[in-house]
C-alpha atoms as a PDB file:
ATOM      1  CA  UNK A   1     -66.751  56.340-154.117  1.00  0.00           C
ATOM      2  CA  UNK A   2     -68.187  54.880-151.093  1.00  0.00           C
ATOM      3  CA  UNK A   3     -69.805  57.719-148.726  1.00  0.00           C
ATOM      4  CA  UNK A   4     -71.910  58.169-145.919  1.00  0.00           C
ATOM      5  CA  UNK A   5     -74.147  60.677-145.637  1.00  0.00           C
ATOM      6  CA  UNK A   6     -75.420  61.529-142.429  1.00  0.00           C
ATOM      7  CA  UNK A   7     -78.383  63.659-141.484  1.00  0.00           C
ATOM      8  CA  UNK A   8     -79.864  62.300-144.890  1.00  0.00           C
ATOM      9  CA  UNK A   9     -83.438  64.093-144.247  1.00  0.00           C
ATOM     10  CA  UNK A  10     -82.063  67.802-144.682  1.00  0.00           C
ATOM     11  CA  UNK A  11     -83.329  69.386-147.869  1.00  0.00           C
ATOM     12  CA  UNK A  12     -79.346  70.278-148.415  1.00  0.00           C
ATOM     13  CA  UNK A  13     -78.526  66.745-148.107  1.00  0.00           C
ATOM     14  CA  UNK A  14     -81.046  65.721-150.556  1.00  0.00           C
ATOM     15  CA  UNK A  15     -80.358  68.355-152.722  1.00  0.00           C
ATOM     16  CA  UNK A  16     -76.808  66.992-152.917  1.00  0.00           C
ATOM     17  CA  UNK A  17     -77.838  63.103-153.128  1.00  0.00           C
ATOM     18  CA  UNK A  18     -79.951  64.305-156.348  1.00  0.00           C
ATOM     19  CA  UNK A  19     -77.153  65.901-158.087  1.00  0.00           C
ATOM     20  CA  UNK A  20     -74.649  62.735-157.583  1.00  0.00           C
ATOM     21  CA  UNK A  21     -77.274  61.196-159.937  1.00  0.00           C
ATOM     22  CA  UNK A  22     -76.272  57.613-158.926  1.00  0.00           C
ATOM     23  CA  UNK A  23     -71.701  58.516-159.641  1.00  0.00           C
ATOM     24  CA  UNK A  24     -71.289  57.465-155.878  1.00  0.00           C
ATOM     25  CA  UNK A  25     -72.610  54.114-154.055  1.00  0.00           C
ATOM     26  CA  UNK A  26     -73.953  56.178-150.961  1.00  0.00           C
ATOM     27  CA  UNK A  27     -75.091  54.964-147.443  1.00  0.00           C
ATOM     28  CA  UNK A  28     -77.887  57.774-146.000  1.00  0.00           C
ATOM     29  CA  UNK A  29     -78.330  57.585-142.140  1.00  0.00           C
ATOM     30  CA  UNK A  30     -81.187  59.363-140.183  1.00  0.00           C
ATOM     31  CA  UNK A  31     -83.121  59.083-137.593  1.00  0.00           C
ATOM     32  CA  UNK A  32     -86.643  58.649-139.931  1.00  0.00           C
ATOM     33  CA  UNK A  33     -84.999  55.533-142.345  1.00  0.00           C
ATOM     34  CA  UNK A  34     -88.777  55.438-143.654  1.00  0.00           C
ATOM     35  CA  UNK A  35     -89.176  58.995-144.472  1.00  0.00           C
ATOM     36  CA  UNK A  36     -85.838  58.479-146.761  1.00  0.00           C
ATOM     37  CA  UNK A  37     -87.015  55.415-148.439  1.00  0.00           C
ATOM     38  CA  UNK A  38     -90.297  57.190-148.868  1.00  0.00           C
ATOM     39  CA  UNK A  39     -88.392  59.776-150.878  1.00  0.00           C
ATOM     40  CA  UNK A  40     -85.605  57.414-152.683  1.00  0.00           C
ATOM     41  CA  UNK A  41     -88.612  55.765-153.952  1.00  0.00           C
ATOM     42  CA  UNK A  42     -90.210  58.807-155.283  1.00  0.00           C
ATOM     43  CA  UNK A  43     -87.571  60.476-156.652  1.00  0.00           C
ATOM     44  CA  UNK A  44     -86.513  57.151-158.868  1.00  0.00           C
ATOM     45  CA  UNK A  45     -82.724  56.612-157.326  1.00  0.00           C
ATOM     46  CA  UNK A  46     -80.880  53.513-157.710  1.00  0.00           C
ATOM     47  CA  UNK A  47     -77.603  52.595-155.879  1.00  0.00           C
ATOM     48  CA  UNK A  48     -78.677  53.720-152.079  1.00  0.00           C
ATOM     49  CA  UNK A  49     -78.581  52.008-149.163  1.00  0.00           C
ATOM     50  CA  UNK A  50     -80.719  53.625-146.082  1.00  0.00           C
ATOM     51  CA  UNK A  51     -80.103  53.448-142.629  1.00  0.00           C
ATOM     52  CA  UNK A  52     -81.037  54.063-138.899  1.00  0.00           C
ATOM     53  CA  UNK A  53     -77.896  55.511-137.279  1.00  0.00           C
ATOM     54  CA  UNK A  54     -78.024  52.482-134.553  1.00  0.00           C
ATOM     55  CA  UNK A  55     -76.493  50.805-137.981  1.00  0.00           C
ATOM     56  CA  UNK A  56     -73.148  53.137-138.139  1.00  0.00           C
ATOM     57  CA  UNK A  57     -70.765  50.589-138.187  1.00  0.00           C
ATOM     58  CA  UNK A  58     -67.224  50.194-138.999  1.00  0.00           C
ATOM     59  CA  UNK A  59     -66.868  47.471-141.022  1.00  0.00           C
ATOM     60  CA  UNK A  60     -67.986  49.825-143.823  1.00  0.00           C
ATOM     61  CA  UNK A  61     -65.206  51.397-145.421  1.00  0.00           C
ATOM     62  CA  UNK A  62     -66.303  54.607-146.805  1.00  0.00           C
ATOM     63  CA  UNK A  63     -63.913  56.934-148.766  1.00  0.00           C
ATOM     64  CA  UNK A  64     -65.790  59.876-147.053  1.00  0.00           C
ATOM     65  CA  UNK A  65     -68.580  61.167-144.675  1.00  0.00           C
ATOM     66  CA  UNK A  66     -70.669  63.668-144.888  1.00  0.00           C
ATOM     67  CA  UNK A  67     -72.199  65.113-141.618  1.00  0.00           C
ATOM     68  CA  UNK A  68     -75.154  67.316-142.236  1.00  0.00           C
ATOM     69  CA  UNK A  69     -76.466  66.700-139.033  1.00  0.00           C
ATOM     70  CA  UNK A  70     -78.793  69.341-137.635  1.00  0.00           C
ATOM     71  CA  UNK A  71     -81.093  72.846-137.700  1.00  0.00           C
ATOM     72  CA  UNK A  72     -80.702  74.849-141.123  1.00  0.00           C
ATOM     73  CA  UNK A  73     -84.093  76.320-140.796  1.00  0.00           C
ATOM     74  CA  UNK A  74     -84.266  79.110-138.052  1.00  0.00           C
ATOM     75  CA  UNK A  75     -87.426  78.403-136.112  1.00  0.00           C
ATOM     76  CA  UNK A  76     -85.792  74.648-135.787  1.00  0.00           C
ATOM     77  CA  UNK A  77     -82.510  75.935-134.842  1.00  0.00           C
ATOM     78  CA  UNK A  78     -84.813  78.313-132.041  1.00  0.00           C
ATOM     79  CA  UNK A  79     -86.463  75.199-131.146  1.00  0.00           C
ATOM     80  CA  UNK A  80     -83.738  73.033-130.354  1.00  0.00           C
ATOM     81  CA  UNK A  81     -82.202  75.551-127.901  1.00  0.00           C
ATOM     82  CA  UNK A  82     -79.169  73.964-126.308  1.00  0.00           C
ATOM     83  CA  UNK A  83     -80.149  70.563-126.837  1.00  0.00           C
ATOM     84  CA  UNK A  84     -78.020  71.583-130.401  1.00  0.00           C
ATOM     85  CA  UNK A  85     -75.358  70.863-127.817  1.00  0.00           C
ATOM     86  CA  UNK A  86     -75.620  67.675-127.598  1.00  0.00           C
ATOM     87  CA  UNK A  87     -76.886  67.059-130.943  1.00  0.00           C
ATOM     88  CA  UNK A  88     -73.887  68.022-132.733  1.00  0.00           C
ATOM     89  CA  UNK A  89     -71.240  66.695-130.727  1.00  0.00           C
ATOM     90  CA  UNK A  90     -72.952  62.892-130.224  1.00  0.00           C
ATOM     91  CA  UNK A  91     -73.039  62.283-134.325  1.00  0.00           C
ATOM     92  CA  UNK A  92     -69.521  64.252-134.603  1.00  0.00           C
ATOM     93  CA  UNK A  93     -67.799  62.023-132.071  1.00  0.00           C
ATOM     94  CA  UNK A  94     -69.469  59.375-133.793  1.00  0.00           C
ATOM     95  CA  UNK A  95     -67.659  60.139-136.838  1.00  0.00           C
ATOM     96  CA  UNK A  96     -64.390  60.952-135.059  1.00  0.00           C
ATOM     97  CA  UNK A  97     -64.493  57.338-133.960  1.00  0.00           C
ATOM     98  CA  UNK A  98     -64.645  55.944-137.005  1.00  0.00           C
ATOM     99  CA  UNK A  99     -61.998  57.794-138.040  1.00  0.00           C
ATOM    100  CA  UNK A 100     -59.281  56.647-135.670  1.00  0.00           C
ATOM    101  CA  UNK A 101     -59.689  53.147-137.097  1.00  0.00           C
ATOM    102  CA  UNK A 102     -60.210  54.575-140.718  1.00  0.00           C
ATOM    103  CA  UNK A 103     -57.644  56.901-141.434  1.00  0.00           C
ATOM    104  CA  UNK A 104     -57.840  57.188-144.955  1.00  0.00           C
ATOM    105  CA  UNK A 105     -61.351  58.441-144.604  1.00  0.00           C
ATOM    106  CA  UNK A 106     -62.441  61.815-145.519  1.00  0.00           C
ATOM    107  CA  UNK A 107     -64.770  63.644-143.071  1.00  0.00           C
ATOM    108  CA  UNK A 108     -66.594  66.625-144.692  1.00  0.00           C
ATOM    109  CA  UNK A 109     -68.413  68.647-141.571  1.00  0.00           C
ATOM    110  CA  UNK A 110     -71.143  70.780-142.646  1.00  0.00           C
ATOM    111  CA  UNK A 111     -70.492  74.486-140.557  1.00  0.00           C
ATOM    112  CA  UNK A 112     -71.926  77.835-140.423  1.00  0.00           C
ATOM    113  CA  UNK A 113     -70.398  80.700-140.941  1.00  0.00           C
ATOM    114  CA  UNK A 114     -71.886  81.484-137.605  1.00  0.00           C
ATOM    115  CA  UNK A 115     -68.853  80.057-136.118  1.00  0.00           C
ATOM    116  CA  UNK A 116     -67.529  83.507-135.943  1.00  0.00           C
ATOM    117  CA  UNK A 117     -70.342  84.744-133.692  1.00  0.00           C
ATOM    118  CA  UNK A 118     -73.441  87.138-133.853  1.00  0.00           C
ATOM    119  CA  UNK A 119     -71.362  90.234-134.922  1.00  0.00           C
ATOM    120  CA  UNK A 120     -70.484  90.925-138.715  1.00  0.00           C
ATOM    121  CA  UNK A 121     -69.843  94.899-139.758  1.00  0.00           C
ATOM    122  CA  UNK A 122     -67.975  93.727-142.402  1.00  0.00           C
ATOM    123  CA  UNK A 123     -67.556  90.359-144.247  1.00  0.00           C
ATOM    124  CA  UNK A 124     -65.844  87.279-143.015  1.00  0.00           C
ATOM    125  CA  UNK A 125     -62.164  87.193-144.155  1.00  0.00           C
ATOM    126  CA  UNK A 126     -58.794  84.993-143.238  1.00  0.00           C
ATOM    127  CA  UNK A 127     -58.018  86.526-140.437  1.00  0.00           C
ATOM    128  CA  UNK A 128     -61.636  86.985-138.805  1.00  0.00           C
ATOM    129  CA  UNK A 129     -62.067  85.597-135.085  1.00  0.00           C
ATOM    130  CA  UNK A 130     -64.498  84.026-133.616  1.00  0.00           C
ATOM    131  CA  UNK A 131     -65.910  85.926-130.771  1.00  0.00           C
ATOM    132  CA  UNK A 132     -68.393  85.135-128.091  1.00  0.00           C
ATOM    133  CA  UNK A 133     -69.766  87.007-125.442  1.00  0.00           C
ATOM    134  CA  UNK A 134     -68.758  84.525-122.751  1.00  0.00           C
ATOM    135  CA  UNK A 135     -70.217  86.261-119.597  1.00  0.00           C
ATOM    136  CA  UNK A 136     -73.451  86.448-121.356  1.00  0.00           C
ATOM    137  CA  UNK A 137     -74.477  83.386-123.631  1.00  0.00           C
ATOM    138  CA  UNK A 138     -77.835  83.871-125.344  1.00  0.00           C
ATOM    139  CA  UNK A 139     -79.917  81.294-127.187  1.00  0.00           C
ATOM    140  CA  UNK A 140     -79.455  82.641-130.278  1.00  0.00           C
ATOM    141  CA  UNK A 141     -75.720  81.851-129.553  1.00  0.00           C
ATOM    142  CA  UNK A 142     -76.141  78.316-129.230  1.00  0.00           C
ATOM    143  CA  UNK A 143     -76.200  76.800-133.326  1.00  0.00           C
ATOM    144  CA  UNK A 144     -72.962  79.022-133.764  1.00  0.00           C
ATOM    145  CA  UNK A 145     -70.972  77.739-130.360  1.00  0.00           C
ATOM    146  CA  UNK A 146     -71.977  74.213-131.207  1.00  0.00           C
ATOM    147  CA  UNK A 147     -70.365  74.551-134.903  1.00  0.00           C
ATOM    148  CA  UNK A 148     -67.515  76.526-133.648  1.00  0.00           C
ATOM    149  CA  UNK A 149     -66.819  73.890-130.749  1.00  0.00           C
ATOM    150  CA  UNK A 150     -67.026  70.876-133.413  1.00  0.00           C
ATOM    151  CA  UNK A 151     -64.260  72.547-135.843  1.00  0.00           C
ATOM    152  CA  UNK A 152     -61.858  73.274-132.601  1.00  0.00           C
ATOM    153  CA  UNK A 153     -62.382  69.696-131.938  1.00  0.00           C
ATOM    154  CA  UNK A 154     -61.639  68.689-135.702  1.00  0.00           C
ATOM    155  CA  UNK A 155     -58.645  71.257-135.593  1.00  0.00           C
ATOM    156  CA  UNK A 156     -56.872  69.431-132.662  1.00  0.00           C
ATOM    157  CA  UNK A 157     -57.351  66.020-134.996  1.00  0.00           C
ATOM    158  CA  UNK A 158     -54.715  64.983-137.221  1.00  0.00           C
ATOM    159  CA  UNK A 159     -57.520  63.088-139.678  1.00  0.00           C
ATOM    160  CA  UNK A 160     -58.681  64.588-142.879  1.00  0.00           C
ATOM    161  CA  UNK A 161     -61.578  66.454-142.108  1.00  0.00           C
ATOM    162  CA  UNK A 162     -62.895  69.663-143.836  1.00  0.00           C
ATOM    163  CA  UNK A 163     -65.535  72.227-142.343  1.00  0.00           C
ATOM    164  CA  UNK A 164     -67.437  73.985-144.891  1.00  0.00           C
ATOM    165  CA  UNK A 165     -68.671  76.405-143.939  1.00  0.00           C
ATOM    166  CA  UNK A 166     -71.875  77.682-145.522  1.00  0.00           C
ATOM    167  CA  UNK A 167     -73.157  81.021-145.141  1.00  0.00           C
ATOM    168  CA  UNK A 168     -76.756  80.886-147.031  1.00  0.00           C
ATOM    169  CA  UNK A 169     -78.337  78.052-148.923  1.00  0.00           C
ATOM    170  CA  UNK A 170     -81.536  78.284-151.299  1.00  0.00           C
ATOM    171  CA  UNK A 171     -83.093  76.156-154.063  1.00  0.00           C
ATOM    172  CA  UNK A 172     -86.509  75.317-154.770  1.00  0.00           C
ATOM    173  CA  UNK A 173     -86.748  72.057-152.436  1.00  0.00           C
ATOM    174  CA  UNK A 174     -86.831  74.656-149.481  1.00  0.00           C
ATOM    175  CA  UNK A 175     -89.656  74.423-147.001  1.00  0.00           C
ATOM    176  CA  UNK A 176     -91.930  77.085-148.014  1.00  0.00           C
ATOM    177  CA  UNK A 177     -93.126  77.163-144.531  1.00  0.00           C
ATOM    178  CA  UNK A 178     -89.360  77.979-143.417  1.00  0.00           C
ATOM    179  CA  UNK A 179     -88.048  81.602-141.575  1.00  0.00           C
ATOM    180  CA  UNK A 180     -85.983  82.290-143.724  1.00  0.00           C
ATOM    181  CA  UNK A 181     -86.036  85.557-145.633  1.00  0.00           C
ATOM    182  CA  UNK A 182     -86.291  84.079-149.115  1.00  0.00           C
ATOM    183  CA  UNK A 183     -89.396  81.810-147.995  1.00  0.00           C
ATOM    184  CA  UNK A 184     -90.851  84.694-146.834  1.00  0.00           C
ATOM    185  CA  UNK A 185     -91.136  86.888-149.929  1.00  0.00           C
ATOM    186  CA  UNK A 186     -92.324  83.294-151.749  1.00  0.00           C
ATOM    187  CA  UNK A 187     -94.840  82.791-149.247  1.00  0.00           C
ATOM    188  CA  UNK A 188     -96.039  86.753-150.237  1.00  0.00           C
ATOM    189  CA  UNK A 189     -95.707  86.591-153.444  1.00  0.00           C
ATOM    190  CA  UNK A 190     -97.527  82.970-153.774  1.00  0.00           C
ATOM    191  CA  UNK A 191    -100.208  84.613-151.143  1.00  0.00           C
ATOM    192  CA  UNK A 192    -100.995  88.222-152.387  1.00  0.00           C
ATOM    193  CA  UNK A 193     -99.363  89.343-149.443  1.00  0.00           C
ATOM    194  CA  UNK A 194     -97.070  92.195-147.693  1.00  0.00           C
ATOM    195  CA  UNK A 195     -93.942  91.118-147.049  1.00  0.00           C
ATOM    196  CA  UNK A 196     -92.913  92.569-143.742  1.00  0.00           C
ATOM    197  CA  UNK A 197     -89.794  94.123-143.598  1.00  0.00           C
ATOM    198  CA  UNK A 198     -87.797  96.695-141.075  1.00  0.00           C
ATOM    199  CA  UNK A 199     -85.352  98.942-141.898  1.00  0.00           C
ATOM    200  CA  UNK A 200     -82.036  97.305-141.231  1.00  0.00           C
ATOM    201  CA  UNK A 201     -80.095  96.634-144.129  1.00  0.00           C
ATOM    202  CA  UNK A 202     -78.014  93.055-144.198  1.00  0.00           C
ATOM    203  CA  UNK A 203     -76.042  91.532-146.841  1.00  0.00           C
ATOM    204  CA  UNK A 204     -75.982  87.962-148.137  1.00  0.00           C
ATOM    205  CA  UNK A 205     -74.780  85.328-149.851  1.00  0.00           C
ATOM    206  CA  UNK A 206     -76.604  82.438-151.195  1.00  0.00           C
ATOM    207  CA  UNK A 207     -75.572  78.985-153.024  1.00  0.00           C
ATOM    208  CA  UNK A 208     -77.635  76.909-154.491  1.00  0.00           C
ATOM    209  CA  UNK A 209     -77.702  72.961-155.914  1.00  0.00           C
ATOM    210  CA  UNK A 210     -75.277  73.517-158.413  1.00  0.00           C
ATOM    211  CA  UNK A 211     -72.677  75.333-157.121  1.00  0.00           C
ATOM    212  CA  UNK A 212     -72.612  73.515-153.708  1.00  0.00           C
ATOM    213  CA  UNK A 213     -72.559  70.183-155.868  1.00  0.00           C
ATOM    214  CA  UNK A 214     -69.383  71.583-157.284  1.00  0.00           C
ATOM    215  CA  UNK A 215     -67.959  72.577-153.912  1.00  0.00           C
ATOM    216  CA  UNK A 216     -68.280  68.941-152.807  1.00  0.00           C
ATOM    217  CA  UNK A 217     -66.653  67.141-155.648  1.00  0.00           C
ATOM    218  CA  UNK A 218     -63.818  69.666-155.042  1.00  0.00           C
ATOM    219  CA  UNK A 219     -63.591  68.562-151.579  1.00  0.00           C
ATOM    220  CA  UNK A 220     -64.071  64.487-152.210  1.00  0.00           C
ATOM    221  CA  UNK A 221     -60.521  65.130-154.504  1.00  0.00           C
ATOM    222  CA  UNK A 222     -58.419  66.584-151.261  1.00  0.00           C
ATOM    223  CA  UNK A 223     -56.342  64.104-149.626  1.00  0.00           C
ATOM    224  CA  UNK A 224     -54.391  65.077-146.594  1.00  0.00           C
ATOM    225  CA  UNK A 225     -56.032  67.736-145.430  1.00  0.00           C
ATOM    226  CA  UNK A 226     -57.504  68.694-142.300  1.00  0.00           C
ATOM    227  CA  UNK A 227     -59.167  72.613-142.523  1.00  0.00           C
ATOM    228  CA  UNK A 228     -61.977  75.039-142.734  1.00  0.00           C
ATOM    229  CA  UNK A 229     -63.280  76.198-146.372  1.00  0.00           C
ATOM    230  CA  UNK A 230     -65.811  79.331-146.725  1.00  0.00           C
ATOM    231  CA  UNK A 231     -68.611  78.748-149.440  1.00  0.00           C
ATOM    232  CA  UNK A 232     -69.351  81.682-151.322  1.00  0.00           C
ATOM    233  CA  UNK A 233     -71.168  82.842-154.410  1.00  0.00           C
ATOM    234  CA  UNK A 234     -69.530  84.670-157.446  1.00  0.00           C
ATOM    235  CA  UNK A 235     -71.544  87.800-155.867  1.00  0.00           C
ATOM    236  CA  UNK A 236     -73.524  88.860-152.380  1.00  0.00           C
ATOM    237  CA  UNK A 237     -76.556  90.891-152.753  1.00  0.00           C
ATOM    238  CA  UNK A 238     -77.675  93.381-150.242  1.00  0.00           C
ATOM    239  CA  UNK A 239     -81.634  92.785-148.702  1.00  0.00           C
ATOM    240  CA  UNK A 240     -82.444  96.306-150.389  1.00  0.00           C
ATOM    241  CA  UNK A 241     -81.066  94.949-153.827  1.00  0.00           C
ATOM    242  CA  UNK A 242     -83.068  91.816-153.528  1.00  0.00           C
ATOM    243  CA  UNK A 243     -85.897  93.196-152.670  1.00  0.00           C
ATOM    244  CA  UNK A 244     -86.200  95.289-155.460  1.00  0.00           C
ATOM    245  CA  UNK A 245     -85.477  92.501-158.002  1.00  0.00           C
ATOM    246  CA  UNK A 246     -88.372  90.645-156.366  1.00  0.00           C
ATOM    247  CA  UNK A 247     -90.572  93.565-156.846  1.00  0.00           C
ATOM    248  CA  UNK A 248     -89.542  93.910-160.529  1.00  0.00           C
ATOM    249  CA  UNK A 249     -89.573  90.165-161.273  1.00  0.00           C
ATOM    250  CA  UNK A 250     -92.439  88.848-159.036  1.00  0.00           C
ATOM    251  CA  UNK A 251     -94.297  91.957-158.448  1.00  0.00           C
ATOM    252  CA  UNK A 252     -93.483  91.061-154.904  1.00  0.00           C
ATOM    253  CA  UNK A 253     -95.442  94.101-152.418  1.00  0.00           C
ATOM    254  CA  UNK A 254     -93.416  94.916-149.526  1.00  0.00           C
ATOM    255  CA  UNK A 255     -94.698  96.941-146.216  1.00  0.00           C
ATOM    256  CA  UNK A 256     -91.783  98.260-144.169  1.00  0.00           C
ATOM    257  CA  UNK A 257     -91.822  98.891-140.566  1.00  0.00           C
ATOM    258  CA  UNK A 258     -89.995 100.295-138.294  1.00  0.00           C
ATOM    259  CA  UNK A 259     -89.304  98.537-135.500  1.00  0.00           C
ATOM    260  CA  UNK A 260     -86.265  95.719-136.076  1.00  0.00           C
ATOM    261  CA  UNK A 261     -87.367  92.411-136.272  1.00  0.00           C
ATOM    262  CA  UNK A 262     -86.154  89.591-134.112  1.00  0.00           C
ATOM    263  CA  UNK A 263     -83.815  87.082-135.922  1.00  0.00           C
ATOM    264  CA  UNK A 264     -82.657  83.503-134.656  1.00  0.00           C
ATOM    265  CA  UNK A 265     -79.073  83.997-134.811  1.00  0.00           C
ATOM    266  CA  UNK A 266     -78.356  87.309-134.465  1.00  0.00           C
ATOM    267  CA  UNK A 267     -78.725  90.090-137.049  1.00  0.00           C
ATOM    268  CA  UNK A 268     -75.379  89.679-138.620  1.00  0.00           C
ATOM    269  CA  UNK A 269     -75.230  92.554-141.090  1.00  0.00           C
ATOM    270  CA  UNK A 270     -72.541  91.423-143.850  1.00  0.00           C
ATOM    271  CA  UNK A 271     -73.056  87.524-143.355  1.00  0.00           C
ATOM    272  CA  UNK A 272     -70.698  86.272-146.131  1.00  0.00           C
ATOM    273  CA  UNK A 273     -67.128  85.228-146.471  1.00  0.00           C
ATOM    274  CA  UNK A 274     -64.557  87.009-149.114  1.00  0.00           C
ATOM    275  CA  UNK A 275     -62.342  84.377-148.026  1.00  0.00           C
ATOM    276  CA  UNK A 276     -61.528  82.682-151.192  1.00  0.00           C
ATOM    277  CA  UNK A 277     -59.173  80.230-150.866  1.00  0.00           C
ATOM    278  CA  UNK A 278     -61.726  77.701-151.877  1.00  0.00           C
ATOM    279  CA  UNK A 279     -60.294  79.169-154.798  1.00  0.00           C
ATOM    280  CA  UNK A 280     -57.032  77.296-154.812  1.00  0.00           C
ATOM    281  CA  UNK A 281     -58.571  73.745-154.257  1.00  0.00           C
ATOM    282  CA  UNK A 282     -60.039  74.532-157.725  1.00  0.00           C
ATOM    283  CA  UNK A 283     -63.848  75.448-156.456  1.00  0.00           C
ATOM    284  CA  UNK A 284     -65.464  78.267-159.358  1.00  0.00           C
ATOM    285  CA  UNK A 285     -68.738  79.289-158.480  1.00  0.00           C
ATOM    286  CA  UNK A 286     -70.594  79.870-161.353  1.00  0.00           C
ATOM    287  CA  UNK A 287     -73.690  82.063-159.943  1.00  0.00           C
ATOM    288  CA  UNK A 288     -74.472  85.238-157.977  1.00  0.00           C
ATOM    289  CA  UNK A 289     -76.413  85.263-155.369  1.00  0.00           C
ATOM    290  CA  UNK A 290     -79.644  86.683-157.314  1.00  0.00           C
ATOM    291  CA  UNK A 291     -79.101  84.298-160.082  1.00  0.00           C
ATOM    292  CA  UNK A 292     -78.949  81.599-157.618  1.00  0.00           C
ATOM    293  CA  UNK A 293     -82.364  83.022-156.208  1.00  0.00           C
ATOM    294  CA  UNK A 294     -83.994  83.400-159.516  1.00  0.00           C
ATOM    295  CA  UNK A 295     -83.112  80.053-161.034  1.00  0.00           C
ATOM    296  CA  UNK A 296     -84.482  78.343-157.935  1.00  0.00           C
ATOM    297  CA  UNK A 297     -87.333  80.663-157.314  1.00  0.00           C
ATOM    298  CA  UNK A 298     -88.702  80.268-160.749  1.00  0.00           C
ATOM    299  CA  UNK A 299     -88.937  76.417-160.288  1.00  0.00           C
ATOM    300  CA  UNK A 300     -90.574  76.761-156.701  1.00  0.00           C
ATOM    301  CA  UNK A 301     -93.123  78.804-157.834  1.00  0.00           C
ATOM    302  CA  UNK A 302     -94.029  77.222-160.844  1.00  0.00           C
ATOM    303  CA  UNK A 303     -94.646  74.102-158.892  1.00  0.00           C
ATOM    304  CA  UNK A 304     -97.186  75.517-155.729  1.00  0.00           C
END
């Protein structure tokens, strides 16, 4: 298959670009072209052509696109405030366009399950809204109303285009310097640290390389479709669970406090979907969510 792959310098895209292992004849776009030949070159791959995104053009005819096009770590989604905005929808409609005069063309949007908003006491299902606070945007608002606005644009298309929706993501090409919960018990355990926790119990679900590599070759084999699909594990794992697995495994030391701490997108206490109809396109996750984190966590620590 011919596909574009857009947003080519996310660790999720690469992550995905490594386990194609040369099937597909992809096209990565970015804004750094040199950063991505920098790593083509070191990671060996053959078959990949690299360009600016001045060099979208349709004379290409790609059997899909993949948009992964913006913030996945939280301090860069903070950063980007409501410039996100603008962001999302400029490479989106970009894509849209293309699609008018390529209809055949499969458009696979990466999402968030913060779509549904800043509010989760219990897990995403089928019939879950979406639900803003209109009279009182916040920033930590913003990376959610910019997904959320992108699939009510692709809903009002009659293209084939599929939001995934991901909840949590982890594998060992993650910046250690990242947010992110995970990197932060790495970054103790690699460090001899604390790592500083409050009291406020979430639940999560993480996919890794493998699994989300599955996803996608589920989703390159729809035709006709135009819809939203949930990503989930085969299991969610509460932050008091996975804490103490990473004190049994990694001897990880943990200090908590009391006061709750600040969080880029909201707290969101049961952030996963048990939407499965994933299911029914023929997607079979083959990992829990502390497998996932093991399997990856192993590898990034053996290598720093």
């Amino acid at each position: 298959m011919k596909i574009a792959i857009l947003g080519a310098t996310s660790h999720i895209a690469k992550d995905l670009i490594l386990s194609f292992e040369d099937r597909h004849q992809l096209y990565l776009y970015s804004r750094r072209p040199p950063a991505v030949t920098r790593w083509i070159v070191q990671s060996n791959l053959q078959n990949y052509t690299n360009y600016d995104y001045t060099e979208f053009r349709n004379h290409i005819q790609f059997d899909a696109i993949l948009n992964f096009v913006g913030a996945g770590d939280p301090e860069a989604i903070k950063s980007l405030g409501k410039r996100i905005f603008g962001i999302s929808e400029a490479y989106d409609q970009m894509v849209l366009d293309y699609l008018q005069d390529h209809p055949d063309c499969l458009y696979i949007f990466m999402s968030s399950g913060a779509v549904f908003g800043d509010s989760f006491p219990t897990p995403v299902n089928n019939q879950t809204r979406s639900v803003f606070p209109i009279n009182n945007i916040q920033p930590h608002h913003y990376y959610g109303l910019a997904k959320a606005q992108s699939e009510y644009r692709h809903r009002m298309s009659d293209r084939n285009i599929i939001d995934l929706r991901i909840f949590n993501y982890f594998s060992s090409t993650a910046n250690l310097q990242s947010q992110s919960m995970i990197c932060g018990m790495l970054r103790s355990i690699l460090e001899g640290k604390e790592f500083v926790v409050d009291r406020v119990d979430v639940t999560r679900d993480y996919v890794g390389p493998n699994d989300f590599h599955q996803m996608i070759n589920v989703l390159l084999n729809q035709e006709k479709i135009n819809t939203a699909i949930d990503l989930y594990s085969r299991l969610p794992i509460s932050k008091d669970l996975l804490i103490e697995h990473m004190k049994e495994r990694y001897d990880l030391r943990v200090w908590v406090r009391n006061d709750a701490v600040a969080h880029a997108t909201g707290v969101k206490e049961n952030y996963y979907s048990t939407n499965l109809e994933a299911y029914a396109l023929g997607y079979r996750p083959t990992l829990t969510s502390i497998q996932t984190i093991f399997e990856e966590a192993d590898k990034l620590l053996k290598c720093n």
